[in-house]
ModelCIF file with pLDDT and N, C-alpha, C, O atoms, coordinates in Angstrom:
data_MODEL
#
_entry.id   MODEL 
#
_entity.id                         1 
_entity.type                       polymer 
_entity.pdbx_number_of_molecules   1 
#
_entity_poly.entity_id                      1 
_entity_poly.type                           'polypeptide(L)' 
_entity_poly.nstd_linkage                   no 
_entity_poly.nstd_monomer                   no 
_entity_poly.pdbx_seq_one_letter_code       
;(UNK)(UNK)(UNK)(UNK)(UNK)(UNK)(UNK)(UNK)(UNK)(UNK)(UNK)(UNK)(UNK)(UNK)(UNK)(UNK)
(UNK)(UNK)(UNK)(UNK)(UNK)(UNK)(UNK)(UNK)(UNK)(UNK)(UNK)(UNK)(UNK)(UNK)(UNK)(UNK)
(UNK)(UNK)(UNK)(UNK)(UNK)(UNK)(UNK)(UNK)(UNK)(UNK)(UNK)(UNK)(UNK)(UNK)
;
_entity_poly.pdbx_seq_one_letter_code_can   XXXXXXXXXXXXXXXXXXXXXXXXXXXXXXXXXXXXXXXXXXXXXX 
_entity_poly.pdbx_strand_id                 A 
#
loop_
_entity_poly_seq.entity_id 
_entity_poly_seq.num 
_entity_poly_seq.mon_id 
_entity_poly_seq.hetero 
1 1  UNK n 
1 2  UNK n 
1 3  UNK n 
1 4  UNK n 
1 5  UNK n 
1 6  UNK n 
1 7  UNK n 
1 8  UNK n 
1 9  UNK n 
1 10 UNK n 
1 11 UNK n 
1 12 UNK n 
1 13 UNK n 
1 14 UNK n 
1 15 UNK n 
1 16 UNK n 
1 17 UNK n 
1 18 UNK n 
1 19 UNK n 
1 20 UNK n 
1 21 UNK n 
1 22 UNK n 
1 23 UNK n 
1 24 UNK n 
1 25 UNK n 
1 26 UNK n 
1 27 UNK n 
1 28 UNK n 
1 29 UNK n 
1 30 UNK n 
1 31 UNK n 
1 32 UNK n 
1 33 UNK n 
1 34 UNK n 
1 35 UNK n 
1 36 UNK n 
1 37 UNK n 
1 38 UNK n 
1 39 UNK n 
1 40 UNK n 
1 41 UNK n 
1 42 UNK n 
1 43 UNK n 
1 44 UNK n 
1 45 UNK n 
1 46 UNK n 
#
_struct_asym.id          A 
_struct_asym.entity_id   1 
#
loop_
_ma_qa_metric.id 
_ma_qa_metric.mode 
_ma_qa_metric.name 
_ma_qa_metric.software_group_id 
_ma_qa_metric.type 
1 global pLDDT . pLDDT 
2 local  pLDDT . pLDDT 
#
_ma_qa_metric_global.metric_id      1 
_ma_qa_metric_global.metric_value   96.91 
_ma_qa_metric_global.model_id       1 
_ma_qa_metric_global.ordinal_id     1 
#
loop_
_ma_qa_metric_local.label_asym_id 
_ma_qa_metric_local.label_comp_id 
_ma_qa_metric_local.label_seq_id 
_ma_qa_metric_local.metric_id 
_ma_qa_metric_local.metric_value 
_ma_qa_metric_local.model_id 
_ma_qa_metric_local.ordinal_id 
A UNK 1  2 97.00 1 1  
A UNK 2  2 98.00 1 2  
A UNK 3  2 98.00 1 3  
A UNK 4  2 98.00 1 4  
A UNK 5  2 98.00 1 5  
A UNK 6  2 98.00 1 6  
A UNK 7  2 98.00 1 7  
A UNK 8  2 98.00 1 8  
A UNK 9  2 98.00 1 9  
A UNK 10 2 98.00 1 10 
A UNK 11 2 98.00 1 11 
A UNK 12 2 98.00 1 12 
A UNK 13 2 98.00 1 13 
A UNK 14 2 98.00 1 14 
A UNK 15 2 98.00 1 15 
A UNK 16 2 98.00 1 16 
A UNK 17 2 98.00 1 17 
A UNK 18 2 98.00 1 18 
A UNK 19 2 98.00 1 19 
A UNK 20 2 98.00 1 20 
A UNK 21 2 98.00 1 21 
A UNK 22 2 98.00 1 22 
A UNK 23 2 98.00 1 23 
A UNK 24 2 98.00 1 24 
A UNK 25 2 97.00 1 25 
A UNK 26 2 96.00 1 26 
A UNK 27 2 96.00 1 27 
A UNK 28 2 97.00 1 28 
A UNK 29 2 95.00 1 29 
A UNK 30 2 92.00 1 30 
A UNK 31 2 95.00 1 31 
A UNK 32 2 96.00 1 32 
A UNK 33 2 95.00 1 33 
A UNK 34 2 94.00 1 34 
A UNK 35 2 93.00 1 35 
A UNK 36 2 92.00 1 36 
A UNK 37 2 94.00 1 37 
A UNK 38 2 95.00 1 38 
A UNK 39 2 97.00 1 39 
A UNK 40 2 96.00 1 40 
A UNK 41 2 97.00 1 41 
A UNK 42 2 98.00 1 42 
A UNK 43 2 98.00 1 43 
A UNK 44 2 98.00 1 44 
A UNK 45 2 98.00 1 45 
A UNK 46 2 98.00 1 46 
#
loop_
_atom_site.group_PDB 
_atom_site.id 
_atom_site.type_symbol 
_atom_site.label_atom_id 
_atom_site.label_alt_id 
_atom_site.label_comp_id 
_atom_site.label_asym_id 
_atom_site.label_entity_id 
_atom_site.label_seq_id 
_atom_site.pdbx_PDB_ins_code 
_atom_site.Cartn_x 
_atom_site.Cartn_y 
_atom_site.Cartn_z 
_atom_site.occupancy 
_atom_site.B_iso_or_equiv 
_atom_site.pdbx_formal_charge 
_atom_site.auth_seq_id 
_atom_site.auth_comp_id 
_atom_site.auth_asym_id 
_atom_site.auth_atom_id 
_atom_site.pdbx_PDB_model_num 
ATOM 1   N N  . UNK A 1 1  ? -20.147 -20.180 -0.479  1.00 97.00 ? 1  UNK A N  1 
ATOM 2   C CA . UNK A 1 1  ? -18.816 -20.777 -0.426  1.00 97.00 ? 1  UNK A CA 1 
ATOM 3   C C  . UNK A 1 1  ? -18.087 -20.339 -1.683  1.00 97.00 ? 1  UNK A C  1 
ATOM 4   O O  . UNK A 1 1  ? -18.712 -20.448 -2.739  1.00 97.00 ? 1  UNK A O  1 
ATOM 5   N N  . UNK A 1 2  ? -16.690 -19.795 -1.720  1.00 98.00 ? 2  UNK A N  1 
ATOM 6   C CA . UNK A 1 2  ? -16.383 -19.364 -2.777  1.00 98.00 ? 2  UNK A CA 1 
ATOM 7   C C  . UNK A 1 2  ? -14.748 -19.767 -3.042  1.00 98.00 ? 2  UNK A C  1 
ATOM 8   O O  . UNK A 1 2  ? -13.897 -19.649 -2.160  1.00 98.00 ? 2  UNK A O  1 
ATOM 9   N N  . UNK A 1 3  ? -14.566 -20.086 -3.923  1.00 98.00 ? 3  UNK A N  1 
ATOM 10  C CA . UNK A 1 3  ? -12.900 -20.647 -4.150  1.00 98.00 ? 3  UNK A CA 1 
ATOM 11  C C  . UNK A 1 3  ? -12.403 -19.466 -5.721  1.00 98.00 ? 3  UNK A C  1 
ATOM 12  O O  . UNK A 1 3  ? -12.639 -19.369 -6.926  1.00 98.00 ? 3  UNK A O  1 
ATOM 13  N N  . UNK A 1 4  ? -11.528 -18.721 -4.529  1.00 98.00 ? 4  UNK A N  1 
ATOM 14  C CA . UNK A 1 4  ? -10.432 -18.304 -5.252  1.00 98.00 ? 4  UNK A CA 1 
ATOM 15  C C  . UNK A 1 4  ? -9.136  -18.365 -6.509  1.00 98.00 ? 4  UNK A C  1 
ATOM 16  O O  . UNK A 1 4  ? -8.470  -19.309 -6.084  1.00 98.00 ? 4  UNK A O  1 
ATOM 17  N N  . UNK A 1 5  ? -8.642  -18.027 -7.411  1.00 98.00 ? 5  UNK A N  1 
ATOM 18  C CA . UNK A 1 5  ? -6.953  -18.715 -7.866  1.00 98.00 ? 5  UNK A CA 1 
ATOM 19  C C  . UNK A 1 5  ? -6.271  -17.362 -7.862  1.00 98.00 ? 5  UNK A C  1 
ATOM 20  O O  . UNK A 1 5  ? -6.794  -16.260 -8.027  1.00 98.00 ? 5  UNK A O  1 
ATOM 21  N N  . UNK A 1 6  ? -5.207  -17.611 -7.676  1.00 98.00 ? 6  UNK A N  1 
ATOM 22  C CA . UNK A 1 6  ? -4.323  -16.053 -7.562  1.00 98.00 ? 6  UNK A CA 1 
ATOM 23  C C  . UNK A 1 6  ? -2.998  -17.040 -8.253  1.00 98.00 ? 6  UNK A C  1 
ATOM 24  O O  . UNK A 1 6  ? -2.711  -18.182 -7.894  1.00 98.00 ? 6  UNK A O  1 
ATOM 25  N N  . UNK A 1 7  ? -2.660  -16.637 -8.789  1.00 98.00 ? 7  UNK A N  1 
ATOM 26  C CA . UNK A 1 7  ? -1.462  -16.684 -10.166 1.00 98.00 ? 7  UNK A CA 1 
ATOM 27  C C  . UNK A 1 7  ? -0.381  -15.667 -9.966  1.00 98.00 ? 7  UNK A C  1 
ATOM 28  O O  . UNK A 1 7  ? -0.614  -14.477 -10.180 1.00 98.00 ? 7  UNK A O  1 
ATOM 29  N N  . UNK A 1 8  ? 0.827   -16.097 -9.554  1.00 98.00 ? 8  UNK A N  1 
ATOM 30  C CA . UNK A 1 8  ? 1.903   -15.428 -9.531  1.00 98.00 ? 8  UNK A CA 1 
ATOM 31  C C  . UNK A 1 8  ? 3.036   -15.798 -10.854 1.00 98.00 ? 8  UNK A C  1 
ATOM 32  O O  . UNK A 1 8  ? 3.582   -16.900 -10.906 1.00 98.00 ? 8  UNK A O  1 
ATOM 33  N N  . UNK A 1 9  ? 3.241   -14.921 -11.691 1.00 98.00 ? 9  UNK A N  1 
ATOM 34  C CA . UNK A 1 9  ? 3.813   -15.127 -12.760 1.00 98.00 ? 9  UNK A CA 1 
ATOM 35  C C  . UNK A 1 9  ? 4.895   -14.648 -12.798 1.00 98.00 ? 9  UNK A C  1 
ATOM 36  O O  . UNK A 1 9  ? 4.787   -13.571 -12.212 1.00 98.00 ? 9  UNK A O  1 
ATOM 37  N N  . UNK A 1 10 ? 6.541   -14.858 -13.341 1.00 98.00 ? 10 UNK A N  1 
ATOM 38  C CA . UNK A 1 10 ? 7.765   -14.154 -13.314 1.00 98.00 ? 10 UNK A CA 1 
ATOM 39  C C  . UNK A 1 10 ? 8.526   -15.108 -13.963 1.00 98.00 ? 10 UNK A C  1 
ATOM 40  O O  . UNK A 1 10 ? 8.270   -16.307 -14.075 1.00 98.00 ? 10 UNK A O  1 
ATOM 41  N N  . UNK A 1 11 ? 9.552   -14.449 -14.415 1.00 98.00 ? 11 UNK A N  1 
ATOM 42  C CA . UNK A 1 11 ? 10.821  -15.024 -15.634 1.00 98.00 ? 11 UNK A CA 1 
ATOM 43  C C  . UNK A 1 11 ? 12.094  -15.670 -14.160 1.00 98.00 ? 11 UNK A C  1 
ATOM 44  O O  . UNK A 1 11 ? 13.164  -16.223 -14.412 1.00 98.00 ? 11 UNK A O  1 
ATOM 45  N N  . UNK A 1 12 ? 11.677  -15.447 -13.028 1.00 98.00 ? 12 UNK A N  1 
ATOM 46  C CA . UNK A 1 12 ? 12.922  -15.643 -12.226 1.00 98.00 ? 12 UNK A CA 1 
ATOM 47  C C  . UNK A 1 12 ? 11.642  -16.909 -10.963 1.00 98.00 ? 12 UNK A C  1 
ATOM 48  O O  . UNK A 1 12 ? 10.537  -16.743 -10.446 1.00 98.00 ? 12 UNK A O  1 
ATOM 49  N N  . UNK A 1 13 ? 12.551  -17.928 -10.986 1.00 98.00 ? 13 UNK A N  1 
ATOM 50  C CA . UNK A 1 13 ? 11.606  -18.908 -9.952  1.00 98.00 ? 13 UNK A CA 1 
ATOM 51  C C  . UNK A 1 13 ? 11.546  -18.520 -8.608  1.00 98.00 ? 13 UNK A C  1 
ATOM 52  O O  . UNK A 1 13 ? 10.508  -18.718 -7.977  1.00 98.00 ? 13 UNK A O  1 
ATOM 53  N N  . UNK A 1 14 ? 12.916  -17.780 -7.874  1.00 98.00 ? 14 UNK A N  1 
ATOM 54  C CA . UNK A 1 14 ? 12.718  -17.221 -6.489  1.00 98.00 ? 14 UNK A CA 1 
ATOM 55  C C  . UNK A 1 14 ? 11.894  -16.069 -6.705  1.00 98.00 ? 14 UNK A C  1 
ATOM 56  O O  . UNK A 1 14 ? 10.722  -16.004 -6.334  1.00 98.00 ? 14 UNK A O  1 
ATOM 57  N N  . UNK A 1 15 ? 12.439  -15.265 -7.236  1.00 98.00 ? 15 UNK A N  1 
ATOM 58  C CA . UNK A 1 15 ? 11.117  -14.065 -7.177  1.00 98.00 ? 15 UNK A CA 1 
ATOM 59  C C  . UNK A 1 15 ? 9.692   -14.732 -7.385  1.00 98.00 ? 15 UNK A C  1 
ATOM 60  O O  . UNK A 1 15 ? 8.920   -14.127 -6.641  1.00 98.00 ? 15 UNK A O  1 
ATOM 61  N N  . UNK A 1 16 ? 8.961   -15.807 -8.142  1.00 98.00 ? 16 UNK A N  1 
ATOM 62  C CA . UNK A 1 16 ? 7.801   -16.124 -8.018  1.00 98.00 ? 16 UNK A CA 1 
ATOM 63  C C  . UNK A 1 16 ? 7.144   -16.535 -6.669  1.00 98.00 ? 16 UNK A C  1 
ATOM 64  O O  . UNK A 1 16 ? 6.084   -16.247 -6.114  1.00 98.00 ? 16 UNK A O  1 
ATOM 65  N N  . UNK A 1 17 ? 8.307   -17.403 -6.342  1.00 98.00 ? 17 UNK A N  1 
ATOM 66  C CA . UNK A 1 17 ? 8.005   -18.324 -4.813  1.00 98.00 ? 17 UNK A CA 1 
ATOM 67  C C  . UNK A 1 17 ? 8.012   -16.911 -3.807  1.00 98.00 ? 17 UNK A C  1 
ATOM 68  O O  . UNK A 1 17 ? 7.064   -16.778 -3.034  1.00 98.00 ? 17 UNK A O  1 
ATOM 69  N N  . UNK A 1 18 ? 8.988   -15.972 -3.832  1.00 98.00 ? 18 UNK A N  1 
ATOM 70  C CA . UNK A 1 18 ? 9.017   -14.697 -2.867  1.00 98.00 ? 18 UNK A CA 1 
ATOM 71  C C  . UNK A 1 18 ? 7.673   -14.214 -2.951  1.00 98.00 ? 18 UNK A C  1 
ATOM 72  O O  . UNK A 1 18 ? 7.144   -14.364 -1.850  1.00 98.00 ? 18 UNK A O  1 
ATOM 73  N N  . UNK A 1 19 ? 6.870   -13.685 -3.803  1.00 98.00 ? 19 UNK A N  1 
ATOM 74  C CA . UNK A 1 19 ? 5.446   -12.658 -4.145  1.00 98.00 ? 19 UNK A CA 1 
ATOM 75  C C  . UNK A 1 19 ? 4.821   -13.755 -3.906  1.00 98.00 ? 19 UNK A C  1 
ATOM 76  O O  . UNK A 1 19 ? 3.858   -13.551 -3.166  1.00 98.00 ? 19 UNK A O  1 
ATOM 77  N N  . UNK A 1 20 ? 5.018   -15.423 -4.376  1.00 98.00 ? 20 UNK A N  1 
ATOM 78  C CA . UNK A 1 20 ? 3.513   -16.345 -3.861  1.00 98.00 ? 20 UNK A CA 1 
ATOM 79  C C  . UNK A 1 20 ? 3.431   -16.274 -2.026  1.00 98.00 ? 20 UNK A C  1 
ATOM 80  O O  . UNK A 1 20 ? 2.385   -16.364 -1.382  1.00 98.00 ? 20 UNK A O  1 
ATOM 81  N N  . UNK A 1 21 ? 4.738   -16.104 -1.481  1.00 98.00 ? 21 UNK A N  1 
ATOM 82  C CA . UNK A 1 21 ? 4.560   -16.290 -0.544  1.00 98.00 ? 21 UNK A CA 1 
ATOM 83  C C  . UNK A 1 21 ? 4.001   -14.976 0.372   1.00 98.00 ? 21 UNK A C  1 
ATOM 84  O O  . UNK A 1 21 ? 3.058   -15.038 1.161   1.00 98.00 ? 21 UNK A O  1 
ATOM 85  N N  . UNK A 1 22 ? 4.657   -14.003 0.131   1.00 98.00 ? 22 UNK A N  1 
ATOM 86  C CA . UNK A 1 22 ? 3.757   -12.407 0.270   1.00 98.00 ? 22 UNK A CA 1 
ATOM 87  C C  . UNK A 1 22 ? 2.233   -12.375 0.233   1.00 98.00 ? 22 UNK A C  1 
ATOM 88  O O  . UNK A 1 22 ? 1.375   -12.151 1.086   1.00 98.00 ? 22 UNK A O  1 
ATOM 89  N N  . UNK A 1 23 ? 2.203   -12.710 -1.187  1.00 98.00 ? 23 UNK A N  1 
ATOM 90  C CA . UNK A 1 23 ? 0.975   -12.854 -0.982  1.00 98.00 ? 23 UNK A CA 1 
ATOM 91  C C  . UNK A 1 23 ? -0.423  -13.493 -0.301  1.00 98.00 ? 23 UNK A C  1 
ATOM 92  O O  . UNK A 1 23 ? -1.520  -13.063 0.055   1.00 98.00 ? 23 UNK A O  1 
ATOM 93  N N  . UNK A 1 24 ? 0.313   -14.834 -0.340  1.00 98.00 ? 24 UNK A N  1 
ATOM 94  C CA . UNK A 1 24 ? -0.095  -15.643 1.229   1.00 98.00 ? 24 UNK A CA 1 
ATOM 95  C C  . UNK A 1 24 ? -0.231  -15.051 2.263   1.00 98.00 ? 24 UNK A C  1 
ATOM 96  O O  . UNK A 1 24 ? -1.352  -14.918 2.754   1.00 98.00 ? 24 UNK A O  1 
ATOM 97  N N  . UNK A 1 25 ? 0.874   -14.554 2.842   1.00 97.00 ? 25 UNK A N  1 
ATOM 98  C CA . UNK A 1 25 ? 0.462   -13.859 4.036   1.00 97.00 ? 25 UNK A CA 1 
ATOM 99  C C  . UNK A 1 25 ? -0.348  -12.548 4.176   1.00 97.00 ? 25 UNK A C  1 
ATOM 100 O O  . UNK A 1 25 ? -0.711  -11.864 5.133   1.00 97.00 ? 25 UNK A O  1 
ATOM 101 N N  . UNK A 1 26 ? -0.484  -12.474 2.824   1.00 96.00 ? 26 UNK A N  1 
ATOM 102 C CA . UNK A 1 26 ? -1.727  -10.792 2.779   1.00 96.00 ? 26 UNK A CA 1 
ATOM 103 C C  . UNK A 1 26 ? -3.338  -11.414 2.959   1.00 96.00 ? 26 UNK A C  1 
ATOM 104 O O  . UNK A 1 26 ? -4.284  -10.957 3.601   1.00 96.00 ? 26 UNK A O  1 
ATOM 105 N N  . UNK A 1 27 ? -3.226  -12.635 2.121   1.00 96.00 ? 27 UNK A N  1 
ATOM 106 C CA . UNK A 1 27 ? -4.559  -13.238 2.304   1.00 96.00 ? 27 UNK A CA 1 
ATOM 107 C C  . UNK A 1 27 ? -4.985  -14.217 3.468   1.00 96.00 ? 27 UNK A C  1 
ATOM 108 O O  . UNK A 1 27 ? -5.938  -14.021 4.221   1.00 96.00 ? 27 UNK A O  1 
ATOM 109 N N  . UNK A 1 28 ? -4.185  -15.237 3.495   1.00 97.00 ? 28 UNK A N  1 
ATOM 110 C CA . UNK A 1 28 ? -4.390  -16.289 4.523   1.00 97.00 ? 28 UNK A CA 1 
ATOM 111 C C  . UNK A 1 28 ? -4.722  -16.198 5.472   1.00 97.00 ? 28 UNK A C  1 
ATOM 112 O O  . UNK A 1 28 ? -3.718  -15.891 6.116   1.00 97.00 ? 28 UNK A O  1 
ATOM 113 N N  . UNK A 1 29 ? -5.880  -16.278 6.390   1.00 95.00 ? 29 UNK A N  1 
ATOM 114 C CA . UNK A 1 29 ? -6.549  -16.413 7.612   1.00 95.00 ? 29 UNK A CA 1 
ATOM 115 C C  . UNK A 1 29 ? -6.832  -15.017 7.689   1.00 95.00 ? 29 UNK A C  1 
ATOM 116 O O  . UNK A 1 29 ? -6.861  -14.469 8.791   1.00 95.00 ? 29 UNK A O  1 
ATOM 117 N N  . UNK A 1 30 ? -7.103  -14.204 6.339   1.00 92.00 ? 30 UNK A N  1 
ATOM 118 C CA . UNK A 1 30 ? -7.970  -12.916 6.694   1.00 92.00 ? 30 UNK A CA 1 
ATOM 119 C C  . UNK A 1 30 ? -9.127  -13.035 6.801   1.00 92.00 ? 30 UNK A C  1 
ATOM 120 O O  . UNK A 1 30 ? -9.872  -13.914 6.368   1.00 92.00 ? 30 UNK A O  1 
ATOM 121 N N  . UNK A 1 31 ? -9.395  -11.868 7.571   1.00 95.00 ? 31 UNK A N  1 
ATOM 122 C CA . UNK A 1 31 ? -11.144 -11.982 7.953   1.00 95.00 ? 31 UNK A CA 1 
ATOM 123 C C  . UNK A 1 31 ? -11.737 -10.629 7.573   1.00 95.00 ? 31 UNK A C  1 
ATOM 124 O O  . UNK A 1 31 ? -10.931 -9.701  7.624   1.00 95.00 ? 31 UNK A O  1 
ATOM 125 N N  . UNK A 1 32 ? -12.680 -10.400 7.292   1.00 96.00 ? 32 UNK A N  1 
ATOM 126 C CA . UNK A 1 32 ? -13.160 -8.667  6.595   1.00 96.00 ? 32 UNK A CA 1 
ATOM 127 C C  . UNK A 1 32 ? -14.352 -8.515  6.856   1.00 96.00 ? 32 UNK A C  1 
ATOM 128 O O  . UNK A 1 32 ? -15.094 -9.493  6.770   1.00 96.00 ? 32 UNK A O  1 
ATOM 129 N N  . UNK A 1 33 ? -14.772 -7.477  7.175   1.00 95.00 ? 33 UNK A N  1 
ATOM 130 C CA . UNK A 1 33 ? -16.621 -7.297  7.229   1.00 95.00 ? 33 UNK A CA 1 
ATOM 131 C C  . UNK A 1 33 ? -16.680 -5.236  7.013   1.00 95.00 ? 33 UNK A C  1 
ATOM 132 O O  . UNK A 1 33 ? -16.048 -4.425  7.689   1.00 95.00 ? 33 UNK A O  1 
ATOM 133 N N  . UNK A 1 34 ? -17.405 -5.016  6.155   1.00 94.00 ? 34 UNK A N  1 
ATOM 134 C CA . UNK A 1 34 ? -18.025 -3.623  6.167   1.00 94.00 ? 34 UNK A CA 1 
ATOM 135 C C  . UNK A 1 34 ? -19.073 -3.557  5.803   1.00 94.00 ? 34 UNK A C  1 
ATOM 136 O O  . UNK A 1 34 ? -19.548 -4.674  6.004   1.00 94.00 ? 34 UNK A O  1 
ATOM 137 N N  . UNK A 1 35 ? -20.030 -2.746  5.234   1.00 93.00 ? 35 UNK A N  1 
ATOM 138 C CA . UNK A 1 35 ? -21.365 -2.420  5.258   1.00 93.00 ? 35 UNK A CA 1 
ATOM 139 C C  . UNK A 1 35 ? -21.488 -3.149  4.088   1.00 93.00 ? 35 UNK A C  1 
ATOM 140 O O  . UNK A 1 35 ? -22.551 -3.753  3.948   1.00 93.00 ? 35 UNK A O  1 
ATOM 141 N N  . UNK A 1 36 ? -20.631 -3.240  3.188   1.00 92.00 ? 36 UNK A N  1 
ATOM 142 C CA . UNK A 1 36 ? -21.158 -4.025  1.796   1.00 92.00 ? 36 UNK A CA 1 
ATOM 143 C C  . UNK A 1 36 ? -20.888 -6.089  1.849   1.00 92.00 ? 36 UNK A C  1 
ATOM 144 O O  . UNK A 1 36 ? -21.599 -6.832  1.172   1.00 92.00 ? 36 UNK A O  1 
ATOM 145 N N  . UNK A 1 37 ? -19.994 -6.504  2.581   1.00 94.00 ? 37 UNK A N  1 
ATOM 146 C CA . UNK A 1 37 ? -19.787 -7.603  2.487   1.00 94.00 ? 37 UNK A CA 1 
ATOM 147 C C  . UNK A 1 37 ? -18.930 -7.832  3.793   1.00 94.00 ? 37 UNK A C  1 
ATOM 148 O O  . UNK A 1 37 ? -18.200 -7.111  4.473   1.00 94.00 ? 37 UNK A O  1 
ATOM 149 N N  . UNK A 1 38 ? -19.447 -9.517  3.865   1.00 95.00 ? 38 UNK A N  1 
ATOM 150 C CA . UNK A 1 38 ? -18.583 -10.224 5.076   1.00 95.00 ? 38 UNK A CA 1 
ATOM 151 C C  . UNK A 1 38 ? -17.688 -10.944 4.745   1.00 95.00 ? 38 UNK A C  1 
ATOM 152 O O  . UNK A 1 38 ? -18.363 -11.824 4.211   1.00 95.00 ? 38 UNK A O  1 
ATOM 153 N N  . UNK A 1 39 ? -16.748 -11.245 4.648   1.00 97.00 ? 39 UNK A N  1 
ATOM 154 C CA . UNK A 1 39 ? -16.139 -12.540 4.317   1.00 97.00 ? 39 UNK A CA 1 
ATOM 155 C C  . UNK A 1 39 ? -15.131 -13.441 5.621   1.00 97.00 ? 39 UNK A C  1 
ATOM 156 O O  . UNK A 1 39 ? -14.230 -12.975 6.319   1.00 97.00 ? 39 UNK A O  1 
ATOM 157 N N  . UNK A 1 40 ? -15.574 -14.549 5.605   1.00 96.00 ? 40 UNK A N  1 
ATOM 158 C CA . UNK A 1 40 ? -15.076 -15.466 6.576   1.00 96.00 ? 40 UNK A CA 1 
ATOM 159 C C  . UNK A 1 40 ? -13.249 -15.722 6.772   1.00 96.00 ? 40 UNK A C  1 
ATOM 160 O O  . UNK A 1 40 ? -12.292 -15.424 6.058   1.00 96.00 ? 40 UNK A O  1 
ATOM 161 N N  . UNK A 1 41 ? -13.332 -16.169 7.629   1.00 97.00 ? 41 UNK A N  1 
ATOM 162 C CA . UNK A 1 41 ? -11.254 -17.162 7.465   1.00 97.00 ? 41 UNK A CA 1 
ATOM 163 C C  . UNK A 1 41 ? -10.963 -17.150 5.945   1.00 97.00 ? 41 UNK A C  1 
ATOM 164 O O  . UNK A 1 41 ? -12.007 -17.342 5.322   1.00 97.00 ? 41 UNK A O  1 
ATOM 165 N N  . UNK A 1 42 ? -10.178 -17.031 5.362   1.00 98.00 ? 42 UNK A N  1 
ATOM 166 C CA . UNK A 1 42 ? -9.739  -17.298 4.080   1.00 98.00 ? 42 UNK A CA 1 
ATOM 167 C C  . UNK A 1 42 ? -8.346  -18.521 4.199   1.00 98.00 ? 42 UNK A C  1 
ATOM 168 O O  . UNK A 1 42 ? -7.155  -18.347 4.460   1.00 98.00 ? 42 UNK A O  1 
ATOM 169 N N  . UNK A 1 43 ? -8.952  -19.477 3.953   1.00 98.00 ? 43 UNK A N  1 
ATOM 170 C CA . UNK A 1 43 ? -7.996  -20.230 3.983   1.00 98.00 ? 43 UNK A CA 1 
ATOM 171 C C  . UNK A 1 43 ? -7.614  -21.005 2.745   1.00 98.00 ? 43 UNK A C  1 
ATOM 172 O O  . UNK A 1 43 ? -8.277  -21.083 1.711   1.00 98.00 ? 43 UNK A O  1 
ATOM 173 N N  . UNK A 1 44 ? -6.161  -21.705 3.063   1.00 98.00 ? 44 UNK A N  1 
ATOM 174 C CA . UNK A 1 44 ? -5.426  -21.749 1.677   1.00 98.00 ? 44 UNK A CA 1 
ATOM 175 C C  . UNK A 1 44 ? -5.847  -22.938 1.268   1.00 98.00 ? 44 UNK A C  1 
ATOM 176 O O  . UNK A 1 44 ? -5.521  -23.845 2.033   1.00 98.00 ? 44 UNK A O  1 
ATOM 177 N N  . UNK A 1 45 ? -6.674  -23.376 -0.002  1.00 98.00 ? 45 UNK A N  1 
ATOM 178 C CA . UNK A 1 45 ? -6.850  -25.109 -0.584  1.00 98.00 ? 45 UNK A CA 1 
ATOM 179 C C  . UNK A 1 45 ? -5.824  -25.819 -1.029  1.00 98.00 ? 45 UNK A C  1 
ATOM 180 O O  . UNK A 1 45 ? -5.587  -27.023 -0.932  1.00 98.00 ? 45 UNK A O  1 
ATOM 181 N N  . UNK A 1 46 ? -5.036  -24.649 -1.702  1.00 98.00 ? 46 UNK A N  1 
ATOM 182 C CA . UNK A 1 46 ? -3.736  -25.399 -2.738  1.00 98.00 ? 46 UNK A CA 1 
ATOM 183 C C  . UNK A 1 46 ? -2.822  -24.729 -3.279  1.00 98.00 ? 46 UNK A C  1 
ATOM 184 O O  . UNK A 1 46 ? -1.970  -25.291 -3.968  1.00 98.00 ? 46 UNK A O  1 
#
């Protein structure tokens, strides 16, 4: 079981909220598997 933090940092508050939210959707409910590792749903805690 593994818990993540991803930190979006910027001098402008919409541009932070814009890339936190990008980035959300790059990660959130991804799923991955190749010869080296599996990783499950990725879902968001907080």
């Amino acid at each position: 079981s593994i818990t993540i933090y991803i930190y979006v940092v910027s001098d402008k508050y919409i541009e932070s909220l814009e890339i936190a939210n990008a980035i959300r959707h790059s990660i959130e409910s991804h799923i991955y598997k190749d010869n080296e590792i599996t990783i499950d749903v990725i879902k968001l805690e907080s």
